[in-house]
Each structure stands twice: as C-alpha cells, then as structure tokens.
C-alpha atoms as a PDB file:
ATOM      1  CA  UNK A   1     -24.885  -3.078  -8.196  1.00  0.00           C
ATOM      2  CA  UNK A   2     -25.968  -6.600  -9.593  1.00  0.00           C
ATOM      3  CA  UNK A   3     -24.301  -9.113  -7.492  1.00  0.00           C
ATOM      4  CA  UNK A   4     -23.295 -11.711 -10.377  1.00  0.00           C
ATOM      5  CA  UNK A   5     -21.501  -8.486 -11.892  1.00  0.00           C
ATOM      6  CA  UNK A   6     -19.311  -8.443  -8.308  1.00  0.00           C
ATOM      7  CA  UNK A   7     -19.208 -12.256  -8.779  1.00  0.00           C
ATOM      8  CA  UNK A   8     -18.079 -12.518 -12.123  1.00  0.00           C
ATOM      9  CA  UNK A   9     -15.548  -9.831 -11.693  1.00  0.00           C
ATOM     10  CA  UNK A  10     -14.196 -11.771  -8.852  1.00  0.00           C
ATOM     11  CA  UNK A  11     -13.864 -14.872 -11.106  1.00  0.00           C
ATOM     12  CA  UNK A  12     -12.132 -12.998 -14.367  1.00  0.00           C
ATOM     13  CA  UNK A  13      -9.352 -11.098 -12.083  1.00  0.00           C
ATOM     14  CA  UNK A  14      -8.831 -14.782 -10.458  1.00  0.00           C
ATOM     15  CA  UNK A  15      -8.571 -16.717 -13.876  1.00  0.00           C
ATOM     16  CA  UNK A  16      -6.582 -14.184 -15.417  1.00  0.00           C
ATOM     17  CA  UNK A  17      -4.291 -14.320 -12.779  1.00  0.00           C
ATOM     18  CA  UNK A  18      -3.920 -18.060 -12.605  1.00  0.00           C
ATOM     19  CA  UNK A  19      -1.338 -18.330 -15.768  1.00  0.00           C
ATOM     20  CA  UNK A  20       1.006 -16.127 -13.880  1.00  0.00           C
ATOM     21  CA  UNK A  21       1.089 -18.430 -11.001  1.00  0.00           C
ATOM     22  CA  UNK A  22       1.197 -21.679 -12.640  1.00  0.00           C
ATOM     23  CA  UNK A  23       4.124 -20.221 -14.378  1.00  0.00           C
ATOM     24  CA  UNK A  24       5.917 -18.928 -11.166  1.00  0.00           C
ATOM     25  CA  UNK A  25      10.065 -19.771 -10.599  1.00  0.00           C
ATOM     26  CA  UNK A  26      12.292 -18.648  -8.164  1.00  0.00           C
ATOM     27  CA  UNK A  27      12.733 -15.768  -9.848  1.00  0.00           C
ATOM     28  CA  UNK A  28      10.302 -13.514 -11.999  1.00  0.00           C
ATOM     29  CA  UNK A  29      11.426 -12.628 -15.424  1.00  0.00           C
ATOM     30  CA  UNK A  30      10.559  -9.009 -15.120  1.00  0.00           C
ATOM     31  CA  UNK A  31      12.121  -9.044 -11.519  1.00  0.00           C
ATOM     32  CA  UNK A  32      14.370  -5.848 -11.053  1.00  0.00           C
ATOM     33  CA  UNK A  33      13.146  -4.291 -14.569  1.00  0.00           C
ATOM     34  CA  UNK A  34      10.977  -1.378 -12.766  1.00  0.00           C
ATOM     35  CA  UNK A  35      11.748   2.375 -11.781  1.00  0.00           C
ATOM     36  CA  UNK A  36      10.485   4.092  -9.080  1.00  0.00           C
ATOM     37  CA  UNK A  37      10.333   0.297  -6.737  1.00  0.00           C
ATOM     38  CA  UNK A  38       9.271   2.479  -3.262  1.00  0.00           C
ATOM     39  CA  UNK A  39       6.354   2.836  -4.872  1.00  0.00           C
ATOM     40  CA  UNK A  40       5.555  -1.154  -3.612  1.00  0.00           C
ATOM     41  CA  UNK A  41       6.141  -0.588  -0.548  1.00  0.00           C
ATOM     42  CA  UNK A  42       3.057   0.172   2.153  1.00  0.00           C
ATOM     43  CA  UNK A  43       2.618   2.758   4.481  1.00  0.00           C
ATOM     44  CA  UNK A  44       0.068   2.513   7.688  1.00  0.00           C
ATOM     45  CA  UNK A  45       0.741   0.045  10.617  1.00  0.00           C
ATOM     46  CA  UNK A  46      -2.716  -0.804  10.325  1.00  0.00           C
ATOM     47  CA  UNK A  47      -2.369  -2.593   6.870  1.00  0.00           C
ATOM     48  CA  UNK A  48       1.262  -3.541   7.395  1.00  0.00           C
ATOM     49  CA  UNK A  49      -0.153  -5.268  11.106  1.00  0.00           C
ATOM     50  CA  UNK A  50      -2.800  -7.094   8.626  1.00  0.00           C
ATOM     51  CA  UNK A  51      -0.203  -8.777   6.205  1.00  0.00           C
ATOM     52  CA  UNK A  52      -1.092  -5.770   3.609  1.00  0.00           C
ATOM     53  CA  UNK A  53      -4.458  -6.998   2.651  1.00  0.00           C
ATOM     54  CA  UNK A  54      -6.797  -3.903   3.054  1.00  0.00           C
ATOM     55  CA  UNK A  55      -7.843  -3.145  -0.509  1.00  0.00           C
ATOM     56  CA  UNK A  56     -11.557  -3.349   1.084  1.00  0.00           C
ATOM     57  CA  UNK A  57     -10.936  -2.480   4.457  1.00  0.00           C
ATOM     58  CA  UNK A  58      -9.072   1.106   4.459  1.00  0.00           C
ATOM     59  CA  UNK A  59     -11.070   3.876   5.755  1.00  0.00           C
ATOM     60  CA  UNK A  60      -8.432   6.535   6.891  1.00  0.00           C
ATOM     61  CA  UNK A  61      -6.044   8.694   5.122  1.00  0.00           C
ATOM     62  CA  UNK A  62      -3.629   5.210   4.387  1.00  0.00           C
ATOM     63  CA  UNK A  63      -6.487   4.181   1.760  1.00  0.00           C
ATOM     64  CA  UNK A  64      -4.550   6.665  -0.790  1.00  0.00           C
ATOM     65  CA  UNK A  65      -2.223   3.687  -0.830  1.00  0.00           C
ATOM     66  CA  UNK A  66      -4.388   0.895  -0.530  1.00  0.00           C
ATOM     67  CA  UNK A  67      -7.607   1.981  -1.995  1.00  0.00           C
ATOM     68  CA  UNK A  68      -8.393   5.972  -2.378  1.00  0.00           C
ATOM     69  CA  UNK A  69     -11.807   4.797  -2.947  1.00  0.00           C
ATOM     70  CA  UNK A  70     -11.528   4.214   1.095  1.00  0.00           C
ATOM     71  CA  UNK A  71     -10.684   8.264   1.739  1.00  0.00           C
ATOM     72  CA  UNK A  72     -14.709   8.601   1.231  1.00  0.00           C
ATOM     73  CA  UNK A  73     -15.240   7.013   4.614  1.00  0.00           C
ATOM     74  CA  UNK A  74     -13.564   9.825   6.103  1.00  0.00           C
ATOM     75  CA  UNK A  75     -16.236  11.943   8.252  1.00  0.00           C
ATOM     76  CA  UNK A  76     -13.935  14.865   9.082  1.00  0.00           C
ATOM     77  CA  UNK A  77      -9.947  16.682   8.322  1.00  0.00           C
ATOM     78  CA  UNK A  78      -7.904  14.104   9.186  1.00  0.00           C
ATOM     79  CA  UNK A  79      -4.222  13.725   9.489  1.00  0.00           C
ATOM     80  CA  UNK A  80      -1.681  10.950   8.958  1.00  0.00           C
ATOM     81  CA  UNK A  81       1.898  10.133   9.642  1.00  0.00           C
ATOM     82  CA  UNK A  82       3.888   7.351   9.432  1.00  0.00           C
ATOM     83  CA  UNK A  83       7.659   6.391   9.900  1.00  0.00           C
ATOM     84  CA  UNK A  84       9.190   2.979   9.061  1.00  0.00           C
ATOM     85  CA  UNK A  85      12.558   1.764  10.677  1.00  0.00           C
ATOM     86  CA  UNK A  86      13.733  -0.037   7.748  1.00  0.00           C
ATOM     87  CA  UNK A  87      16.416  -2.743   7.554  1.00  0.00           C
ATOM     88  CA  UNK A  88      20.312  -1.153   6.866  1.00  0.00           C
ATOM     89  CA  UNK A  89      19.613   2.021   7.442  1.00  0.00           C
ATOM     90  CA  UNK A  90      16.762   3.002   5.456  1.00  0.00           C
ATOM     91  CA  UNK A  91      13.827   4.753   6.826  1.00  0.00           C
ATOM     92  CA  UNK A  92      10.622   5.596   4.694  1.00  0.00           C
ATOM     93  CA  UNK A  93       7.780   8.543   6.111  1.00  0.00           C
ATOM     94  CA  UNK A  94       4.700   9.218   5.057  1.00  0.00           C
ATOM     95  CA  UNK A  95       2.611  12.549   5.398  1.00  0.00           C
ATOM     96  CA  UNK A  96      -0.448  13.212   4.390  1.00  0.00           C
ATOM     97  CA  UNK A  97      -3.807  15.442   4.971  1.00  0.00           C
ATOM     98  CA  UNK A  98      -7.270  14.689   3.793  1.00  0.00           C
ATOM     99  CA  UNK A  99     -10.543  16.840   4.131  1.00  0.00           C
ATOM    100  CA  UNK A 100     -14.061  15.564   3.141  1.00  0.00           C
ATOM    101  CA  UNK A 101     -16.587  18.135   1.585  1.00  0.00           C
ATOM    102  CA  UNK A 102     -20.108  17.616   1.409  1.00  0.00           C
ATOM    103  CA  UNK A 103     -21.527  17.098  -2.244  1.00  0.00           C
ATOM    104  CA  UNK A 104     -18.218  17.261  -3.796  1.00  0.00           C
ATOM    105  CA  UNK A 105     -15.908  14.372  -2.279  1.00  0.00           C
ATOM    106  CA  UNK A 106     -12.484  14.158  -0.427  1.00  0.00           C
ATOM    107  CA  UNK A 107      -9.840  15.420  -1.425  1.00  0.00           C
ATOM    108  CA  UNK A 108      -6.425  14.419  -0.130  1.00  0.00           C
ATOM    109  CA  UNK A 109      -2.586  15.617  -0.368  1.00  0.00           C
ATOM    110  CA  UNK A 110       0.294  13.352   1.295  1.00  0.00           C
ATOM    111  CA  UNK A 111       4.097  12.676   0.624  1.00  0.00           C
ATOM    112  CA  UNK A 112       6.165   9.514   0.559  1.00  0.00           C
ATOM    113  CA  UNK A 113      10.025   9.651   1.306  1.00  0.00           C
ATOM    114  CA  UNK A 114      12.109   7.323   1.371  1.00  0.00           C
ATOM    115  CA  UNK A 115      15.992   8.203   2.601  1.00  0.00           C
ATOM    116  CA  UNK A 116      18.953   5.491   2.261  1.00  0.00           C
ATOM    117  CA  UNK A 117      20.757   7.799   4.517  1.00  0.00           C
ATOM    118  CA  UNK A 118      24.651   8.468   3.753  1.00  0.00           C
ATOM    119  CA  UNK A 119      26.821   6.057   1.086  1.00  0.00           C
ATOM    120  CA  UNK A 120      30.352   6.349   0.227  1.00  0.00           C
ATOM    121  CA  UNK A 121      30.752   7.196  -2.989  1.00  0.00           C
ATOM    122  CA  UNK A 122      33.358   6.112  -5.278  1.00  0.00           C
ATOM    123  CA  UNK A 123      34.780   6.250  -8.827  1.00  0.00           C
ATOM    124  CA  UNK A 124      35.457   2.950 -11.342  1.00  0.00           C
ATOM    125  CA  UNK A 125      38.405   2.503 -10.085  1.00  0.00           C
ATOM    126  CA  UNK A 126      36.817   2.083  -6.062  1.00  0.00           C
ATOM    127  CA  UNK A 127      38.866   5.244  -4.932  1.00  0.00           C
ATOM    128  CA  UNK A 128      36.298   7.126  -2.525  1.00  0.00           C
ATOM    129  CA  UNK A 129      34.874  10.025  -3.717  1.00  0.00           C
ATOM    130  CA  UNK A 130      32.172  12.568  -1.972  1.00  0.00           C
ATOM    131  CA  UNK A 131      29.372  11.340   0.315  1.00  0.00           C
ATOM    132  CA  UNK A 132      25.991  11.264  -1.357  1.00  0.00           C
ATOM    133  CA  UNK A 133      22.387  11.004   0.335  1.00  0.00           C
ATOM    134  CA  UNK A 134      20.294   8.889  -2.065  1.00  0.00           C
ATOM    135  CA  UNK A 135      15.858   9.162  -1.983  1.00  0.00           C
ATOM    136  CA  UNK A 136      12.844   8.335  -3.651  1.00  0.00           C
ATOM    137  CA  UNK A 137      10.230  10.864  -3.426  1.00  0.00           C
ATOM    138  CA  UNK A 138       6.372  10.286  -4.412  1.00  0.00           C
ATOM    139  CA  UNK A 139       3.984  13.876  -4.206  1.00  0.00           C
ATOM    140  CA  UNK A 140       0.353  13.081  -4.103  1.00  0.00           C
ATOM    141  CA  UNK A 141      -2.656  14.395  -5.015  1.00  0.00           C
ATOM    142  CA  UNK A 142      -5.989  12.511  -4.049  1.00  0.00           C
ATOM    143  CA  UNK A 143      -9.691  12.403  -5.014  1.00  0.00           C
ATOM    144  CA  UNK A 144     -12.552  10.633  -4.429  1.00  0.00           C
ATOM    145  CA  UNK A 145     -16.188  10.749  -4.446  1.00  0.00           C
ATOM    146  CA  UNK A 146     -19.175   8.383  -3.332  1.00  0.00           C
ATOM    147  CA  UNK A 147     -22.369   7.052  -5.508  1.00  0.00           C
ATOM    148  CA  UNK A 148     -25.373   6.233  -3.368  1.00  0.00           C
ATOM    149  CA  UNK A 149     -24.235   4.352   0.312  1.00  0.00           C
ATOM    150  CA  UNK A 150     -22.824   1.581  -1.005  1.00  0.00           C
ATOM    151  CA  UNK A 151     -20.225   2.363  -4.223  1.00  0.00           C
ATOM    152  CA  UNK A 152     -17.356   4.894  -4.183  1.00  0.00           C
ATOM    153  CA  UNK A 153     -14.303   6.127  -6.554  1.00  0.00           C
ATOM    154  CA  UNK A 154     -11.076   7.344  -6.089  1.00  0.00           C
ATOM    155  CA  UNK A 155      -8.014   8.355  -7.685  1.00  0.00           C
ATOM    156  CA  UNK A 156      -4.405   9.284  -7.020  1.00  0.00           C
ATOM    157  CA  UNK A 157      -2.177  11.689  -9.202  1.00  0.00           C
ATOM    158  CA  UNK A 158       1.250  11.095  -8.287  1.00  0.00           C
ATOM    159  CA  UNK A 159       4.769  13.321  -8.999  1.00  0.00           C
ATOM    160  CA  UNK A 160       7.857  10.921  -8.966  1.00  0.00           C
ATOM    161  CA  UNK A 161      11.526  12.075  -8.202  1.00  0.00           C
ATOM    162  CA  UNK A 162      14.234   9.557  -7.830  1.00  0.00           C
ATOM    163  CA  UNK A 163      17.595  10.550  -7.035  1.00  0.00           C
ATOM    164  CA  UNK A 164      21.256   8.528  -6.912  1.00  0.00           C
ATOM    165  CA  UNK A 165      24.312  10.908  -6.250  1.00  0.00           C
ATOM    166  CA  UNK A 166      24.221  13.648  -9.396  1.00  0.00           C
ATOM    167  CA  UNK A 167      21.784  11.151 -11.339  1.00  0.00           C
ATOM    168  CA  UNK A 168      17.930  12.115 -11.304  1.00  0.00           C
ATOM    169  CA  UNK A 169      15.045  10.711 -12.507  1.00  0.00           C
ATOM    170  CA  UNK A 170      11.127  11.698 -12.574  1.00  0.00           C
ATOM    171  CA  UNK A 171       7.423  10.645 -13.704  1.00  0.00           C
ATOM    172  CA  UNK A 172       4.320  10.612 -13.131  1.00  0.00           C
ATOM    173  CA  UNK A 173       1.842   7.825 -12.354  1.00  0.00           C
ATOM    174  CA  UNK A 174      -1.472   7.337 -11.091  1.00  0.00           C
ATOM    175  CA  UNK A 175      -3.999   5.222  -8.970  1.00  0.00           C
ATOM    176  CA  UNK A 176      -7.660   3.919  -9.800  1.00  0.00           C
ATOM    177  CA  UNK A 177      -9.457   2.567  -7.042  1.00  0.00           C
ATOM    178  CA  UNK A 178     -13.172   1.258  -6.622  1.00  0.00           C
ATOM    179  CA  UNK A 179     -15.298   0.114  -3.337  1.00  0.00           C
ATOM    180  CA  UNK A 180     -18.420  -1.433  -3.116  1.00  0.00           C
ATOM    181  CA  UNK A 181     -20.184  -2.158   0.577  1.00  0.00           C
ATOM    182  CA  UNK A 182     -22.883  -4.273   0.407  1.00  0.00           C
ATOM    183  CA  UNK A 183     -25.511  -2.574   2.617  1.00  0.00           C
ATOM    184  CA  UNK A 184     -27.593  -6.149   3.206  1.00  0.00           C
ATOM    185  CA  UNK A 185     -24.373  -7.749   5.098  1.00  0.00           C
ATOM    186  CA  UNK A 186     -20.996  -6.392   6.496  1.00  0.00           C
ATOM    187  CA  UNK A 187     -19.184  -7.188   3.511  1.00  0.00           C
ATOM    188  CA  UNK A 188     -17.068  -4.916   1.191  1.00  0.00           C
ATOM    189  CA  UNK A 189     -15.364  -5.539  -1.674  1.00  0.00           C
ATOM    190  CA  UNK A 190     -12.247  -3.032  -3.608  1.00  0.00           C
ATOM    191  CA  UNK A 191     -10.139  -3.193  -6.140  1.00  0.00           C
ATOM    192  CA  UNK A 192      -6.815  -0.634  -7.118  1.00  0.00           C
ATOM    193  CA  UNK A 193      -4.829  -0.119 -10.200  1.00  0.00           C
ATOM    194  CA  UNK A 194      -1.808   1.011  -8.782  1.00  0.00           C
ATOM    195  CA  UNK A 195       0.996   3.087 -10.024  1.00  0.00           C
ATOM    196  CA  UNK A 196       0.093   3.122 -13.926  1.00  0.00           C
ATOM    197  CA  UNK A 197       2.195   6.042 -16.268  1.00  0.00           C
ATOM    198  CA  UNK A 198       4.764   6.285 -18.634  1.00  0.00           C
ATOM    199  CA  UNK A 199       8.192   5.044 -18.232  1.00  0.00           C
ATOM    200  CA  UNK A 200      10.666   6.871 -16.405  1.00  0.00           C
ATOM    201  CA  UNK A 201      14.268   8.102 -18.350  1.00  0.00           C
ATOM    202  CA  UNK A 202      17.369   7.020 -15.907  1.00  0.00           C
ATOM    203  CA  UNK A 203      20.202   8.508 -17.645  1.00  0.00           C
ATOM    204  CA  UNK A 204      20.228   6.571 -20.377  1.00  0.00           C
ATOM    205  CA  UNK A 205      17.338   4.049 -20.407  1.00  0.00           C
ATOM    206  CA  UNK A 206      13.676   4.306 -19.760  1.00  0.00           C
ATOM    207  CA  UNK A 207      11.677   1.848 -17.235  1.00  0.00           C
ATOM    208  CA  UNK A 208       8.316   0.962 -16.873  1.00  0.00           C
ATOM    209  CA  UNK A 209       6.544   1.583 -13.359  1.00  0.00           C
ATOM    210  CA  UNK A 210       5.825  -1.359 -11.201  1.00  0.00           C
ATOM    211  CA  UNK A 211       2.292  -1.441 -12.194  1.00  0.00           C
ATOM    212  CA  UNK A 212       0.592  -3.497  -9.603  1.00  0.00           C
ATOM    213  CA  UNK A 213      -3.840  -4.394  -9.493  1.00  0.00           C
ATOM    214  CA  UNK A 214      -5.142  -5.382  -5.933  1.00  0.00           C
ATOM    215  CA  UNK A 215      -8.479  -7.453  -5.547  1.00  0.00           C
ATOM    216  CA  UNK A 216      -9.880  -7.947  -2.087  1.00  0.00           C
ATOM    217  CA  UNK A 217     -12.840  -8.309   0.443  1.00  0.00           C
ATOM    218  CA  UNK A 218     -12.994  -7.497   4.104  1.00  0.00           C
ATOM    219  CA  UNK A 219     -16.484  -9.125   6.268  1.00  0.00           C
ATOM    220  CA  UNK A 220     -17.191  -7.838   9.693  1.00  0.00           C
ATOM    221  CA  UNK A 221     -18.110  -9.774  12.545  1.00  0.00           C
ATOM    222  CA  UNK A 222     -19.650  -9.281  16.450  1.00  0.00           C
ATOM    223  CA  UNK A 223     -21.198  -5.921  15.726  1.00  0.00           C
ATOM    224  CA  UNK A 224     -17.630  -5.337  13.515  1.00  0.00           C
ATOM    225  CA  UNK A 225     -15.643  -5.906  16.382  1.00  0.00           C
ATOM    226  CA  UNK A 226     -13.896  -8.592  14.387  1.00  0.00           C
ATOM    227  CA  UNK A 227     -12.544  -8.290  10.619  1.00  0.00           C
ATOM    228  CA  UNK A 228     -11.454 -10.519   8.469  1.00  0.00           C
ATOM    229  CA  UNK A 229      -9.842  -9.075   5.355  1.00  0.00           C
ATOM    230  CA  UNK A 230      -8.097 -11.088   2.003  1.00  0.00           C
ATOM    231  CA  UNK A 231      -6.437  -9.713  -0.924  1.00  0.00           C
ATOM    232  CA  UNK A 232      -4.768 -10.754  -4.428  1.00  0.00           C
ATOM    233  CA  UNK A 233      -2.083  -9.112  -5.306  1.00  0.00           C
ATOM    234  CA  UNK A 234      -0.498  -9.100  -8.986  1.00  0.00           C
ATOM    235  CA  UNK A 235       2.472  -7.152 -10.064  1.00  0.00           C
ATOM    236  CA  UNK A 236       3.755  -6.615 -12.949  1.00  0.00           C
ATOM    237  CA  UNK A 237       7.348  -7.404 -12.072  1.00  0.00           C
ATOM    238  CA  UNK A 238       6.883 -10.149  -9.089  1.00  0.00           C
ATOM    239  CA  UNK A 239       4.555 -13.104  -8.814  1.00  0.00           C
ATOM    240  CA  UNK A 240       0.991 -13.187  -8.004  1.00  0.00           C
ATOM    241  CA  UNK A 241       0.364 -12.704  -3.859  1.00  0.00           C
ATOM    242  CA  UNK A 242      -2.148 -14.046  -1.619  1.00  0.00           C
ATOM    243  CA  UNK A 243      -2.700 -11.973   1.564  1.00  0.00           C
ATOM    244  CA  UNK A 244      -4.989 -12.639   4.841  1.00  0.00           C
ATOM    245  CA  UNK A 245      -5.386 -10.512   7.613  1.00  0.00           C
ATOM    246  CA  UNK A 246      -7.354  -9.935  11.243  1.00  0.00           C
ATOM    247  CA  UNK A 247      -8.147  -7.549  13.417  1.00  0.00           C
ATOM    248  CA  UNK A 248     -10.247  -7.547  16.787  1.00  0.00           C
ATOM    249  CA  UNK A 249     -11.080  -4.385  18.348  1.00  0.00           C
ATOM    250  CA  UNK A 250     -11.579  -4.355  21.930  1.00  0.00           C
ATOM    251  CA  UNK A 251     -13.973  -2.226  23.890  1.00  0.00           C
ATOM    252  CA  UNK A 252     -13.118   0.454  20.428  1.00  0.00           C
ATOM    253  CA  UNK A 253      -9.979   1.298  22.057  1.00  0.00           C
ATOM    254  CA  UNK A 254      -7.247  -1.252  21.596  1.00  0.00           C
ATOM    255  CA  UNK A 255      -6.896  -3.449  18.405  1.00  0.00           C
ATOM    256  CA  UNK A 256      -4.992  -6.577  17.358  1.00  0.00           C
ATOM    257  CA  UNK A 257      -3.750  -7.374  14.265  1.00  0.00           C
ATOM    258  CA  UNK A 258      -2.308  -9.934  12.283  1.00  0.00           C
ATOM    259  CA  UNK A 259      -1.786 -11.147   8.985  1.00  0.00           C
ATOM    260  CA  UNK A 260       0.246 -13.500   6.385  1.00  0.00           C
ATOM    261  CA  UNK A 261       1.331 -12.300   2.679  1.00  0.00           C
ATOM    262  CA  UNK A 262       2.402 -15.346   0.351  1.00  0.00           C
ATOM    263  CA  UNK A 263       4.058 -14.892  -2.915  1.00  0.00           C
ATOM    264  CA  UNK A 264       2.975 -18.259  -5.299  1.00  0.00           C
ATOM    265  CA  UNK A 265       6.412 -17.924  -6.252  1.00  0.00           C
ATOM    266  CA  UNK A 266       7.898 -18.609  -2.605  1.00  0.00           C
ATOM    267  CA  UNK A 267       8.765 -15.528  -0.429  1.00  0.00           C
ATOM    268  CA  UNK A 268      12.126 -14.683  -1.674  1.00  0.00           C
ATOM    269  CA  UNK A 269      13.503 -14.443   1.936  1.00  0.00           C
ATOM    270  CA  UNK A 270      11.596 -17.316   3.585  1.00  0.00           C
ATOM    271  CA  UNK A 271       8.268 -18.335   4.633  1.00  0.00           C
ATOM    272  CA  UNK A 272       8.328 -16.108   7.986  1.00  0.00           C
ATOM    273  CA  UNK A 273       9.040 -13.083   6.270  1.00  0.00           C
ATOM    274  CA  UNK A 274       5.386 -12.812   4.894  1.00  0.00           C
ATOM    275  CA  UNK A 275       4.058 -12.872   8.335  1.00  0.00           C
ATOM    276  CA  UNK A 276       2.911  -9.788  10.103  1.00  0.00           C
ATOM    277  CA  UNK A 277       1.309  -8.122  13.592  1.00  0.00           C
ATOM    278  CA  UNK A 278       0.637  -5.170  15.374  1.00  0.00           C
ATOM    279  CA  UNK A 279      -1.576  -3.494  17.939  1.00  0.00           C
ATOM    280  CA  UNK A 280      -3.407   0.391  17.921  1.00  0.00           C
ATOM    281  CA  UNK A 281      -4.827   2.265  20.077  1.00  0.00           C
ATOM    282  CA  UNK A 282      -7.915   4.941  20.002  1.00  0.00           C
ATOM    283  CA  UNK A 283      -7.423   7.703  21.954  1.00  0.00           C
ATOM    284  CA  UNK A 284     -10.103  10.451  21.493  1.00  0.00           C
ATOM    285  CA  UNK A 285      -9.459  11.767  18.359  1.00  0.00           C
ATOM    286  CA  UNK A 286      -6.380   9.973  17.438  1.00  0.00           C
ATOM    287  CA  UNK A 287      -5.364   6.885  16.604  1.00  0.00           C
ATOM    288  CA  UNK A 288      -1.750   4.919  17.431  1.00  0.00           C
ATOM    289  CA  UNK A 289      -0.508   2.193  15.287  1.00  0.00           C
ATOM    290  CA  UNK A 290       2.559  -0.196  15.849  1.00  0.00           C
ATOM    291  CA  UNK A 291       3.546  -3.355  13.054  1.00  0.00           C
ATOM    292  CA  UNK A 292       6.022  -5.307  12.901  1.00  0.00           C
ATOM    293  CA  UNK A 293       7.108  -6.903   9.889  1.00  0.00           C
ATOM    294  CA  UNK A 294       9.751  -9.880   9.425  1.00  0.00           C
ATOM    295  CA  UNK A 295      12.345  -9.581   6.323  1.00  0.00           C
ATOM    296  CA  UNK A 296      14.054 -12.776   7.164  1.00  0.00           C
ATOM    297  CA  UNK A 297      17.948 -12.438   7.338  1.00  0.00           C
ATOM    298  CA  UNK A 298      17.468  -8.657   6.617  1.00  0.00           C
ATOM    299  CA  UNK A 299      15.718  -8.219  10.486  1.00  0.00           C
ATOM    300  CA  UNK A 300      12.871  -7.030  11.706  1.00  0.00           C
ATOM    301  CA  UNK A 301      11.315  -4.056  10.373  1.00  0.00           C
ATOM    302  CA  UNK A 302       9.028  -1.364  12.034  1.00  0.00           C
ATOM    303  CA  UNK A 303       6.322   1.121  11.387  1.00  0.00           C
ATOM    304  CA  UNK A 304       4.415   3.253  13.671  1.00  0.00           C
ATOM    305  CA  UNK A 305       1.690   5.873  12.632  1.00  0.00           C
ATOM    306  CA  UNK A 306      -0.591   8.233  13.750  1.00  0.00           C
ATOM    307  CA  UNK A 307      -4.592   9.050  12.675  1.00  0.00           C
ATOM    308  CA  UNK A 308      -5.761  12.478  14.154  1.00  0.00           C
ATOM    309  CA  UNK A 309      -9.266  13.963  13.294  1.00  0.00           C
ATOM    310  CA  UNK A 310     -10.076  17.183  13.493  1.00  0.00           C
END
C-alpha cells in the first residue's frame, strides 16, 4: 500500500474531526440520544489496562471489539472471557471463540452481557411493584481475512436485544475494520467503523446506534518488548477522544500496562477518570489479564480476562 495513501488518510480522519472538537461544551448535543449505549463500552483488560487505544494493536479474540481486522493474527482456536465489576452493581461478561482456517480467514462467535442486577420496580404513583432484572445483550458473528503479510479485513455482524422490565427492544448493527503492518518497520496502523445499522424501536420511538470510527497506530520497540499505541476516537453522540497507551513485556511472561483516554470535551467525571493500568501474565497457553479503570465519584472499576489457545 502507497504510503502517502496511509498518510493522507491519517490527515482527512484528523481534519474532519477537528470541527467537532473546536465545537466541544460540557455537554454534547446528541449526548443520551443513542440505543443500545453497552455497545461503547470495551471488553479485554489488555485494552482497558492501555487507556482503550488498541485499534492497531489487538491481536487476540478482544480485536472483534477493537479491530476484527486484528482476529487474523490469530495462529490457532482460541478462547476468551472476560468479566467486569462495574460500579452500582452492574457487571458486564464477555464470551467469545475464534478459529483461524488456512486460505479462508477467521472466523469468530462471542457474546456481550451486560446485567444491572435486581431494581425495584414501581408504578406512577412510586407504589412498589414486582422486581425486574434489566440487560443488554449483543450476539456476534465475526470474519476476517488477510491480503498479502501486511493488510487485513474484518467484519462483525451483530444481534442486539435490550430489555427494561416488560419493555424490549432489538437491532442489528455491524463492524468494519481495516489493518495495515508495515513490514519495513514495527509499525501498524487500523481503523474501525463501529456499531453502524438501523435505528432501534423502544416502545414508542426509534434511536440511532452510537455509531463510533476509531483511528490509531501502535510502534514496537526492543525486539517488541515495548509498545506504544494511540488512538482517535469519534462518536457520534460524545466528543472526539484522544487515547495513549503502553505496554512492556517482560521476559514474554509478565506485562505492564498503562494508558490515558481524554475526551476534548473534558472527561465528564474528572481528569483521573480517563486514566488506566493493569498487568497480564503468559502462562503456557493462556493468558491472564487484570485493569483497573477509575470512574471518578462512581469508584473504581475492574476487569479481568482470560486468552487460552488451543
């Protein structure tokens, strides 16, 4: 691929971005117009340890989130799972399997849950009524393929279910991602369209999907013991994010992590709450991954997962 084509797509995304953050407030105007908002939030401890910038640097079965481009680095059947201790009560878990075949691609199946646990219901008047057990449920199907060593494809096909006591509502929505590795230097370079599909009826209105594009490059150093990884970030109903992230691998069994994700808008629940860390560990064929994840007043949030190849 011609490098001033990389290069000039960097620069278009970037300038076409710009009016969204020179225009940032406090608040976004399309903030809290979206269905289906669990969508936006991350699974992996890996990428959530690296501030969530790992649009160019996913290479597990996580990348159907980040980049599904990224499931083509995937040498055998692999296996992920992740839970997140939310704040208030609400835990999110991820599941997913992915199996590479030779001359046709990967191809990938995983679920994303996400349970509020038990709320009291209760009628307009604020009598109680029954106890109801609110989720959002995401069903995926993954694909992607590789051109030559250095540029690779992928897509997601997602089923949507949302449901709020006897209220239910469902959709469809999918993911385009793209990865380019430069073979000449450890450099990569991804982008995702994430979450794209019709709106979704809610009784008695329709909302659009929290649409969301994801630019970023990841460089290796010290014989890619060392990472460095950036990403821009622009949704359709928030303002434009940077993110930064690092990770240093030590003797290919323990790795560090850390990373920072700024909104140009301000981080709605202060500066701190972009920041980010966590630690893995390789043990044969498995991997262990811990992050933890500031939300300000809200606490501290955590996610552990679990890479095993088979």
């Amino acid at each position: 691929m011609n490098r001033h084509f990389i290069y000039s797509f960097i620069a278009i995304f970037i300038l076409i971005s710009i009016p969204a953050a020179a225009d940032s407030s406090d608040i976004h105007q399309n903030a809290g117009t979206r269905a289906m908002t669990f969508l936006k939030i991350g699974v992996g401890a890996e990428a959530m340890g690296m501030g969530e910038s790992q649009v160019a640097a996913t290479d597990d079965l996580y990348a159907s989130y980040w980049n599904p481009a990224g499931l083509t680095k995937l040498q055998k059947p692999q296996l992920a799972l992740m839970h997140n201790e939310w704040f208030a009560g609400i835990n999110h878990e991820f599941v997913g399997f992915a199996l590479p075949i030779e001359s046709v691609g990967t191809i990938g199946v995983s679920s994303s849950f996400l349970s509020f646990g038990e709320l009291q219901g209760r009628d307009r008047e604020g009598n109680e009524t029954s106890i109801f057990r609110p989720y959002d449920l995401a069903l995926i199907l993954s694909y992607a393929r590789s051109f030559g060593s250095a540029l690779a494809f992928g897509t997601n096909a997602k089923f949507l279910r949302e449901q709020i006591a006897d209220e239910s509502g469902t959709g469809i929505a999918f993911d385009f991602g793209a990865l380019y590795t430069f073979q000449e230097m450890p450099l990569a370079i991804g982008f995702n369209a994430q979450h794209l599909g019709p709106r979704v009826q809610f009784i008695e209105e329709a909302f659009g999907l929290p649409v969301t594009f994801r630019l970023g490059v990841a460089y290796k150093l010290w014989n890619d013991a060392f990472m460095l990884t950036t990403d821009i970030i622009r949704p359709s109903d928030n303002h434009i994010a940077a993110a930064v992230g690092a990770e240093y691998t030590i003797g290919n069994i323990l790795h560090l992590r850390t990373g920072y994700k700024y909104q140009l808008g301000g981080n709605d629940l202060g500066a701190i709450s972009g920041l980010a860390g966590g630690f893995g560990l390789t043990l044969l064929r498995f991997q262990l991954d811990y992050a933890l994840v500031p939300f300000g007043v809200l606490g501290l949030t955590h996610r552990f997962s679990l890479v095993a190849n088979f």
